[in-house]
C-alpha atoms as a PDB file:
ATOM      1  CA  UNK A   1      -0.241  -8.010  15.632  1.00  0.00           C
ATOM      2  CA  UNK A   2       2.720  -8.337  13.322  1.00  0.00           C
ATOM      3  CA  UNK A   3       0.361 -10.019  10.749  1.00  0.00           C
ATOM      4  CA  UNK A   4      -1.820  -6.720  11.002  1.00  0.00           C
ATOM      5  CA  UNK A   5       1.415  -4.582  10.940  1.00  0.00           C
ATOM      6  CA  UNK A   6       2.318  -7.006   7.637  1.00  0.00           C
ATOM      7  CA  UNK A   7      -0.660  -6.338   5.999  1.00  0.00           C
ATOM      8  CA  UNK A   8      -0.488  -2.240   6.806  1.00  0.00           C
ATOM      9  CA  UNK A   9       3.047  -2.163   5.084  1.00  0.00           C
ATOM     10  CA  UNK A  10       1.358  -3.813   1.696  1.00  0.00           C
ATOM     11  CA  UNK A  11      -1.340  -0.770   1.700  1.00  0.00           C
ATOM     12  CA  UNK A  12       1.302   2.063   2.527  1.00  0.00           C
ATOM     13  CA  UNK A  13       3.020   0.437  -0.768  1.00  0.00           C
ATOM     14  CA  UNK A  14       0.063   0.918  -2.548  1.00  0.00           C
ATOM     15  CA  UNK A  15       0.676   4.798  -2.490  1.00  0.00           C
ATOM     16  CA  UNK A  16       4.071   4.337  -4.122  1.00  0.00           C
ATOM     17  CA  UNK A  17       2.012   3.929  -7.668  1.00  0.00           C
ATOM     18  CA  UNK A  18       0.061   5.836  -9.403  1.00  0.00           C
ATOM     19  CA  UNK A  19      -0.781   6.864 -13.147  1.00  0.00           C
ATOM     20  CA  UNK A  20      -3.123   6.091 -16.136  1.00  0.00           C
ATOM     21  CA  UNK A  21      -1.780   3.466 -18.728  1.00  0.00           C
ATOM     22  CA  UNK A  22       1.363   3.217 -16.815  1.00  0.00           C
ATOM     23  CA  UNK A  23       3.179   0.075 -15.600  1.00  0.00           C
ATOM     24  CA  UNK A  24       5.221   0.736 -12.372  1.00  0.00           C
ATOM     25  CA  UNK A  25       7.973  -1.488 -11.226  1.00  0.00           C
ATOM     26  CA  UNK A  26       9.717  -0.763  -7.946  1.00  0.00           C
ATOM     27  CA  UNK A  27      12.466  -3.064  -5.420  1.00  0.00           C
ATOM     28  CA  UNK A  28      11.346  -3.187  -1.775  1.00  0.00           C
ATOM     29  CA  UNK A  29      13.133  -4.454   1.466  1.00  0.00           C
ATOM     30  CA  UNK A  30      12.390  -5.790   4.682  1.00  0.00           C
ATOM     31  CA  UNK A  31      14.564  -6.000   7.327  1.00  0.00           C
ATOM     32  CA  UNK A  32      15.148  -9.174   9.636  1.00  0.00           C
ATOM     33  CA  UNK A  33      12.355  -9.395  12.345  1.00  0.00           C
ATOM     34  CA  UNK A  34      12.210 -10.877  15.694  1.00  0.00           C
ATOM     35  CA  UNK A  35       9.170  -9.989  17.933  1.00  0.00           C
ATOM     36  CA  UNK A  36       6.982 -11.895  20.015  1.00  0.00           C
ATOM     37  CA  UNK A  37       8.990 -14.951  19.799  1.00  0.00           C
ATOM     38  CA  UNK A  38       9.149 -15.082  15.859  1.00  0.00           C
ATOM     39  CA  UNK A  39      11.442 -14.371  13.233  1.00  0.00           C
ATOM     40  CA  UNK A  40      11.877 -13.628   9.958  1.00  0.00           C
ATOM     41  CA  UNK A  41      14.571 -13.016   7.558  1.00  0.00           C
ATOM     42  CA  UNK A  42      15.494 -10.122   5.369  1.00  0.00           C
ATOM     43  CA  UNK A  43      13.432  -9.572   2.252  1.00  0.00           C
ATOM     44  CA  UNK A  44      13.979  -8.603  -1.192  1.00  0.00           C
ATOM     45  CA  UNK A  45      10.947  -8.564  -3.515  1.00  0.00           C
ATOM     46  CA  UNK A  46       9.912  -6.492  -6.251  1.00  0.00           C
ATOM     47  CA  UNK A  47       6.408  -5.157  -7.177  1.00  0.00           C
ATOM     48  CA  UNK A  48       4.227  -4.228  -9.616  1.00  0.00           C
ATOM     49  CA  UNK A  49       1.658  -1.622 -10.881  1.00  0.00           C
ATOM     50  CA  UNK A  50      -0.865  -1.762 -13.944  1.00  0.00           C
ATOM     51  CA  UNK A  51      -2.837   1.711 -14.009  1.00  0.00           C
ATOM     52  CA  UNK A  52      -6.014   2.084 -16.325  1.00  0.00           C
ATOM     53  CA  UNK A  53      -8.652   4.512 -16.709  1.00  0.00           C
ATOM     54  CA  UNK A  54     -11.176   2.660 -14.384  1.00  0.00           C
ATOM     55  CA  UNK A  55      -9.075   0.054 -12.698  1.00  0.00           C
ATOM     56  CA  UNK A  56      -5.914  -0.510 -11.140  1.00  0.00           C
ATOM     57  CA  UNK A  57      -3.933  -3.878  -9.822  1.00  0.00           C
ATOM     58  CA  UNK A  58      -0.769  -3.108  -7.643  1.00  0.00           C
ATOM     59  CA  UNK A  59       0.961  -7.135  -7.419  1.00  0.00           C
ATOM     60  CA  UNK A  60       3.292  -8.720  -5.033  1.00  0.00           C
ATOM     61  CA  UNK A  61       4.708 -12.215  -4.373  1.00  0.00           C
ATOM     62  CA  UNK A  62       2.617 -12.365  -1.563  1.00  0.00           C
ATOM     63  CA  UNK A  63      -0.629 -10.368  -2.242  1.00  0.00           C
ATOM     64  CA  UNK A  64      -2.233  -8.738  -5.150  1.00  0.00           C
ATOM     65  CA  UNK A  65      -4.947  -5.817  -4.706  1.00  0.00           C
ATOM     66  CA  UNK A  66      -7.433  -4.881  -7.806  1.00  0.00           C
ATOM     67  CA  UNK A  67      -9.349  -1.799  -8.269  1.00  0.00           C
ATOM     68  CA  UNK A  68     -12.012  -1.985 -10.847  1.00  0.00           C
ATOM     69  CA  UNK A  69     -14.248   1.599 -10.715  1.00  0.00           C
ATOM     70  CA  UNK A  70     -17.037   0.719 -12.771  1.00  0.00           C
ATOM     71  CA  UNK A  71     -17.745  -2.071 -10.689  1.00  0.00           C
ATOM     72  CA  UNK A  72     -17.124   0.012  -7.615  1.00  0.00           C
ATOM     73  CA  UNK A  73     -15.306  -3.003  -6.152  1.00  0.00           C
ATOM     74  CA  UNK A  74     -11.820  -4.409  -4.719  1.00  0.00           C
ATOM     75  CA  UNK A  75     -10.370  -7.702  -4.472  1.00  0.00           C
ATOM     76  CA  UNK A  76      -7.466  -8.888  -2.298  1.00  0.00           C
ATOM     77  CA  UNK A  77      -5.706 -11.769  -3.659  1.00  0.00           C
ATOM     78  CA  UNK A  78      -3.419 -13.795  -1.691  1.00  0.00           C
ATOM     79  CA  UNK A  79      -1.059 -15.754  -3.612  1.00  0.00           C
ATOM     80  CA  UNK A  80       0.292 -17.843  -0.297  1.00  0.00           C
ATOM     81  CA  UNK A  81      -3.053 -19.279   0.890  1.00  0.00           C
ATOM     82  CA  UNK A  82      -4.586 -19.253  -2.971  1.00  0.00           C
ATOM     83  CA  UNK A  83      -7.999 -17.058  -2.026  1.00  0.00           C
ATOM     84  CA  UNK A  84      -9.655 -13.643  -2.900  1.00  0.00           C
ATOM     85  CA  UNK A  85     -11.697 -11.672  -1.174  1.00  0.00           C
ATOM     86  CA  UNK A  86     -13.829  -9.224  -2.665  1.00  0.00           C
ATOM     87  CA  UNK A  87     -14.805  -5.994  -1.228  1.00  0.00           C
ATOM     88  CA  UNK A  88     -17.467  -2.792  -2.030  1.00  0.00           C
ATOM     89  CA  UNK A  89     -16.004   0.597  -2.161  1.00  0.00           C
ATOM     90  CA  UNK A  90     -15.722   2.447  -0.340  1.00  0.00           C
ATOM     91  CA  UNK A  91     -13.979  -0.012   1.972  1.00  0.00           C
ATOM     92  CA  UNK A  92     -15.108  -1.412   5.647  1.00  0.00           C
ATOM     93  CA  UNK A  93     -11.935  -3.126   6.787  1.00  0.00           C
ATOM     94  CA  UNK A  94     -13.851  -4.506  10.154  1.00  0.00           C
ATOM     95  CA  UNK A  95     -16.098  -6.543   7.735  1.00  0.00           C
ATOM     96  CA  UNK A  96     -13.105  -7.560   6.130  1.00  0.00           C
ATOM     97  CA  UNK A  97     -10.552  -8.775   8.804  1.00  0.00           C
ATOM     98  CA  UNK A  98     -11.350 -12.517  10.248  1.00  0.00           C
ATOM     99  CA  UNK A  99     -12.762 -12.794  13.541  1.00  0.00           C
ATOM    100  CA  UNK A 100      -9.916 -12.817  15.876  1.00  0.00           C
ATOM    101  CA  UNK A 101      -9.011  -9.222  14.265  1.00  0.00           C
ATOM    102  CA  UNK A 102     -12.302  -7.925  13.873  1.00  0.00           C
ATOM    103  CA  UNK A 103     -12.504  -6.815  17.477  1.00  0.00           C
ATOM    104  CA  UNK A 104      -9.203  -5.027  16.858  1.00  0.00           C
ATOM    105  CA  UNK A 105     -10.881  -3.069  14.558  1.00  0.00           C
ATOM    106  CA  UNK A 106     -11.993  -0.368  16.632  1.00  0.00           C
ATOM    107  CA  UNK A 107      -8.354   0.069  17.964  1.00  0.00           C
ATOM    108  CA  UNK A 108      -6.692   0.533  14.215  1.00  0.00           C
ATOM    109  CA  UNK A 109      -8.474   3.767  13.596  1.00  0.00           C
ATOM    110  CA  UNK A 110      -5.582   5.697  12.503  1.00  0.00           C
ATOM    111  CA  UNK A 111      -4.350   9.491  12.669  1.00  0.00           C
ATOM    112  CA  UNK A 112      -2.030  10.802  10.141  1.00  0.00           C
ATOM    113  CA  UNK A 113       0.488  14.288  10.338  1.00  0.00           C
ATOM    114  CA  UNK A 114       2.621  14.976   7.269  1.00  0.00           C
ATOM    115  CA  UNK A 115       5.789  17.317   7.487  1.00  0.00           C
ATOM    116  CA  UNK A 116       7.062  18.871   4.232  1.00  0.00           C
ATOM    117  CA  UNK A 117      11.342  18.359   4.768  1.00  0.00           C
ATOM    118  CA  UNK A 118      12.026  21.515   2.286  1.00  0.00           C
ATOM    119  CA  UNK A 119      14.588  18.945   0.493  1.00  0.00           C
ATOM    120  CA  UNK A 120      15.325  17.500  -2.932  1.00  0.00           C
ATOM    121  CA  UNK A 121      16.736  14.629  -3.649  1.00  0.00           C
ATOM    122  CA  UNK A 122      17.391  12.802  -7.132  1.00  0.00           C
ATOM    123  CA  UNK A 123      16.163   8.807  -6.869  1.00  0.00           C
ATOM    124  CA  UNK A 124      16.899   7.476 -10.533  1.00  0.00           C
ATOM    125  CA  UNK A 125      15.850  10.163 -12.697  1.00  0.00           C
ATOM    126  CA  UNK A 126      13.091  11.881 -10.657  1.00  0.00           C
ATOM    127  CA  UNK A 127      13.563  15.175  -8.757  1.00  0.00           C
ATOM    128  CA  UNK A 128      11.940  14.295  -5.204  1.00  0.00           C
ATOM    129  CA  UNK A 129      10.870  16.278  -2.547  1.00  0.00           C
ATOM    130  CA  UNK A 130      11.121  15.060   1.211  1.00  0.00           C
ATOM    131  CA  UNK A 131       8.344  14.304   3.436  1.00  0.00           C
ATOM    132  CA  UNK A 132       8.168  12.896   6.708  1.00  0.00           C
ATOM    133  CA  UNK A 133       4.658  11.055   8.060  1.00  0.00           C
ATOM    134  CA  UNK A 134       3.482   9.835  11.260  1.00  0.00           C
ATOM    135  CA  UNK A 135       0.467   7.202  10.881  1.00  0.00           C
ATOM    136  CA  UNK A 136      -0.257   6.932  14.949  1.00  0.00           C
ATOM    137  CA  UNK A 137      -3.126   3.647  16.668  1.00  0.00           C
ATOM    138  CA  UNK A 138      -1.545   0.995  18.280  1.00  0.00           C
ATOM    139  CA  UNK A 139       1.215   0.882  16.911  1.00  0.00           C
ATOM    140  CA  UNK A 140       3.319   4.053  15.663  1.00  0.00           C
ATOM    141  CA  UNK A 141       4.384   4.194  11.675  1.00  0.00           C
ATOM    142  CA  UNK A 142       7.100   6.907  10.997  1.00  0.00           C
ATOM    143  CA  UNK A 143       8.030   7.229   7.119  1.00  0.00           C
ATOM    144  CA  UNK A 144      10.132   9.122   5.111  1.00  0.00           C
ATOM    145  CA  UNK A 145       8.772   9.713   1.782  1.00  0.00           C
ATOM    146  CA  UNK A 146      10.262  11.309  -1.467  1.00  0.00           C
ATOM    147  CA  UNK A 147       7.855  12.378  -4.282  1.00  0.00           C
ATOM    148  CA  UNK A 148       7.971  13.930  -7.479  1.00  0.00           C
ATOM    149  CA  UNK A 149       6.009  15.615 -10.055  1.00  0.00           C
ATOM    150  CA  UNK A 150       8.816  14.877 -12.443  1.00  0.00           C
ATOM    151  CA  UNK A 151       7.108  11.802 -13.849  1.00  0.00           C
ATOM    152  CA  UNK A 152       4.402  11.649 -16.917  1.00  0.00           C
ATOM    153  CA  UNK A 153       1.458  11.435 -15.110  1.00  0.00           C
ATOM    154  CA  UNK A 154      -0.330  13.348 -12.180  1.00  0.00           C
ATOM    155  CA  UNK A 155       0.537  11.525  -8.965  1.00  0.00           C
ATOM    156  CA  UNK A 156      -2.074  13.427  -7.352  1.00  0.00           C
ATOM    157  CA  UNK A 157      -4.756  12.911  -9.255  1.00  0.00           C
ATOM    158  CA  UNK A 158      -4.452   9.681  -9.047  1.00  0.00           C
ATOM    159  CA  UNK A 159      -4.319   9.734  -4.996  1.00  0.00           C
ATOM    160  CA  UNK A 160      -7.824  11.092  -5.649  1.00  0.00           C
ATOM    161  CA  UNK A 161      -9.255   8.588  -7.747  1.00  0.00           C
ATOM    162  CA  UNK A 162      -7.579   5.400  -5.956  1.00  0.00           C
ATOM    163  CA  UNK A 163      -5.801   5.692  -2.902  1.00  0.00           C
ATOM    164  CA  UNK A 164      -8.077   7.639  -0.953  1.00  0.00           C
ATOM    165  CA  UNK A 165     -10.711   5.080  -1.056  1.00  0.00           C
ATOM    166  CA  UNK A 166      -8.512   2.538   0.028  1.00  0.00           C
ATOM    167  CA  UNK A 167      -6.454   4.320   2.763  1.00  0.00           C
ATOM    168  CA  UNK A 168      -9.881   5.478   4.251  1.00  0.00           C
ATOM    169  CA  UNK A 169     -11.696   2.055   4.539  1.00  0.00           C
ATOM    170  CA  UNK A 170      -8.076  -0.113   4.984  1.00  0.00           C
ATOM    171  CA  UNK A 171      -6.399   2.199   7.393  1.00  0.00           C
ATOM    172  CA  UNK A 172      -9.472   3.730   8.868  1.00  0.00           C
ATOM    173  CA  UNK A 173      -8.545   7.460   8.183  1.00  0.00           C
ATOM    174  CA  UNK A 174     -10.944  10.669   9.030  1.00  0.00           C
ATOM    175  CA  UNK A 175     -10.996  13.202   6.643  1.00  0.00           C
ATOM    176  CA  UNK A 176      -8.218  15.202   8.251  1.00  0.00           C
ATOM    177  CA  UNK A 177      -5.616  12.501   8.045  1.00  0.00           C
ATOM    178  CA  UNK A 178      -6.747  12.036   4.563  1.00  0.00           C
ATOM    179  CA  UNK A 179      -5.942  15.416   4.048  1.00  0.00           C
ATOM    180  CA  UNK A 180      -2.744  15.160   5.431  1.00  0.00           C
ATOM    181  CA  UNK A 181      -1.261  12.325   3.227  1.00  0.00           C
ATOM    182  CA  UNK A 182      -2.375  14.691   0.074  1.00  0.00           C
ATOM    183  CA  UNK A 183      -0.433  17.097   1.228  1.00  0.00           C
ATOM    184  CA  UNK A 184       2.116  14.348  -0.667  1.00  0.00           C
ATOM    185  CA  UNK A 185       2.363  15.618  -3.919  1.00  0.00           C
ATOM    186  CA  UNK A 186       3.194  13.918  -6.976  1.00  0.00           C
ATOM    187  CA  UNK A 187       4.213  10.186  -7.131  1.00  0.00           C
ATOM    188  CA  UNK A 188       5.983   8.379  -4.426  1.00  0.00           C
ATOM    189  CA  UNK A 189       9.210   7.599  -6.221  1.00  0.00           C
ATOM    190  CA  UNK A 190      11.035   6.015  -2.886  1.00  0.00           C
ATOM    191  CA  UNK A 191      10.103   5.702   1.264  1.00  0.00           C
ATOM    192  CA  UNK A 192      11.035   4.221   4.141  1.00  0.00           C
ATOM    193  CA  UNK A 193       8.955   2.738   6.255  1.00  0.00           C
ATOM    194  CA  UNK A 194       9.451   1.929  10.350  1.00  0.00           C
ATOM    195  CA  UNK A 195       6.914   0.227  12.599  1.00  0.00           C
ATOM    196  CA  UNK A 196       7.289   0.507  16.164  1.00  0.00           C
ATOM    197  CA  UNK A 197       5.571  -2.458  17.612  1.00  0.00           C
ATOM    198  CA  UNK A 198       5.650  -3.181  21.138  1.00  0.00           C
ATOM    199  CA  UNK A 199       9.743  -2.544  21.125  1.00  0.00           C
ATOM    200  CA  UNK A 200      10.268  -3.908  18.331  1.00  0.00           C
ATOM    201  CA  UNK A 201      10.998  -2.348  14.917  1.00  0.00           C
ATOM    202  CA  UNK A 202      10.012  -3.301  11.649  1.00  0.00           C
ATOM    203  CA  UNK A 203      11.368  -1.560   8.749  1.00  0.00           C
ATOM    204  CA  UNK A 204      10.983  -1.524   5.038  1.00  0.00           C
ATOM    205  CA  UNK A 205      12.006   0.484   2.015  1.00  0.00           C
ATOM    206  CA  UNK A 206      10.748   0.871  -1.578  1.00  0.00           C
ATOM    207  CA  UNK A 207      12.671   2.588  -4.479  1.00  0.00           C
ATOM    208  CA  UNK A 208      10.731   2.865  -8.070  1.00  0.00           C
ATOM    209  CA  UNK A 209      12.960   1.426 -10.769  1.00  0.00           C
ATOM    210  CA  UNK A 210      10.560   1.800 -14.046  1.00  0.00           C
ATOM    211  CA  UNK A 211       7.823   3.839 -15.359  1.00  0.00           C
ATOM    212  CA  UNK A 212       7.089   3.070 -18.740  1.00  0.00           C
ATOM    213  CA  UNK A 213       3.586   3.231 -20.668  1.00  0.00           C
ATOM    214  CA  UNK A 214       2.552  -0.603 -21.932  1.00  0.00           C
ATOM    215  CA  UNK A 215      -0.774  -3.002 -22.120  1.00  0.00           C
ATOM    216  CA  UNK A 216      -0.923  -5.282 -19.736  1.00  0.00           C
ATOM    217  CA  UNK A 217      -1.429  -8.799 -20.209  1.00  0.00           C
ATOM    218  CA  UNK A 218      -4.962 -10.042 -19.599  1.00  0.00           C
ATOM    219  CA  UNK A 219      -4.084 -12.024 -16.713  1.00  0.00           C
ATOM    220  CA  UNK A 220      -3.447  -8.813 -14.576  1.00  0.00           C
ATOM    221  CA  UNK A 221      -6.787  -8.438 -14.133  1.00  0.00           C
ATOM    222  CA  UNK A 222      -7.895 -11.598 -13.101  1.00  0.00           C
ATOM    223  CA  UNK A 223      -7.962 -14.248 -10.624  1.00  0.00           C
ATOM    224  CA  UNK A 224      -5.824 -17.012 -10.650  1.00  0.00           C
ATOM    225  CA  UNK A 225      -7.405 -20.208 -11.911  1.00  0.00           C
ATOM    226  CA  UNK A 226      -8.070 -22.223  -8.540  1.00  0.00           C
ATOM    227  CA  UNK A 227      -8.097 -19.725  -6.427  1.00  0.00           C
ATOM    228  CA  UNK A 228     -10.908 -20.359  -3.658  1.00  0.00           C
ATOM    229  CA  UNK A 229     -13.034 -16.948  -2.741  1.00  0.00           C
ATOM    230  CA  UNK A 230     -12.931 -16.013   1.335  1.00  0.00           C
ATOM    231  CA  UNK A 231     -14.843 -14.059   2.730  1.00  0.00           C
ATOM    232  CA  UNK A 232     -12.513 -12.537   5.072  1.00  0.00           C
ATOM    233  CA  UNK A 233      -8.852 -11.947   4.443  1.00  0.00           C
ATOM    234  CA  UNK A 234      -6.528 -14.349   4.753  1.00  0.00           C
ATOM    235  CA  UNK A 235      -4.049 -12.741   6.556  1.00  0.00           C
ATOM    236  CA  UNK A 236      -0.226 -13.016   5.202  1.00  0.00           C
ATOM    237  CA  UNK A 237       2.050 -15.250   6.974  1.00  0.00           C
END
């Protein structure tokens, strides 16, 4: 469960970025955790974003995620076991999750409410508006998110094009929850993130430091050298 709840917080992140020919870089956090008889310290990482016409790569320590258009195809990397796993879009996350999860499936079909604050709020140099979400299955996901249109691309647009094919297939959202999270607009400049599983809270922030227009390096695109393909995801520690 909290390696499903793990891999839920890396595609809410994804929404955080968004733009044509723009390279994204934003700080996250992650509080301590101890559930189920684990624990984990606090975390301080920082990720990245490479937009392009047709493709996309949004890159952690931990876990990479490519979107190529023309190929009509995604592929998970994760950097900690050293595998990929390409998918089809649109995306079928019970094909995608190992065994042991695969039954779960069924259970992870989310619903999703958006709430419009009526607040702004200046993060860096973006004017933000306030939202609050509710992502309800098993488990119940309550965020705070602050977007802008203040930034020199169209946020929404590019929910269009990318996001909503992987929130659909990843996180299992009907058409009305889809609708809900575009009722987001702009870019996601900053959110917080809470996870209320079985009594136990996970929480997680993500502020956008940098949004600046470059060409990214070649490597951005592809998979690591040694990497071994899976064809399930190798879920993150």
């Amino acid at each position: 469960m909290k390696k499903t709840a793990a891999l839920l917080i890396s595609i809410l992140a994804l929404a955080a970025f968004a733009g044509a020919d723009y390279y994204v870089k934003a700080k996250t956090h992650a509080d301590a955790l101890s559930a189920m008889g684990q624990s984990q310290p606090a975390k301080d990482d920082m990720q990245e974003q490479w937009i392009g016409t047709d493709r996309f790569a949004n890159i952690t320590p931990e876990m990479s995620i490519l979107i190529d258009l023309k190929k009509s195809e995604a592929v998970f990397i994760n950097h900690s076991s050293q595998t990929y796993t390409p998918a089809s879009l649109p995306l079928d996350m019970a094909k995608l999750l190992p065994p042991q999860y695969a039954q779960m499936a069924a259970l992870m079909k989310m619903s999703a409410a958006v709430k419009p604050l009526g607040t702004t709020k200046k993060i860096g140099s973006w004017t933000c508006q306030g939202y609050d979400v509710t992502i309800t299955m098993m488990m119940t996901v309550s965020m705070t998110v602050w977007a802008s249109t203040d930034v020199p691309f169209d946020g929404s647009l590019v929910m269009d094009k990318y996001m909503s094919r992987v929130f659909q297939g990843t996180m299992m959202l009907d058409e009305a929850s889809l609708a809900e999270m575009k009722k987001i607009k702009g870019y996601w400049i900053a959110s917080e993130t809470i996870i209320d599983m079985m009594g136990s809270k996970m929480r997680s922030t993500m502020e956008v430091v940098e949004i600046s227009q470059k060409n990214p390096p070649a490597e951005v695109f592809k998979i690591p050298q040694g990497y071994a393909q899976s064809d399930t995801l190798v879920m993150m520690r």
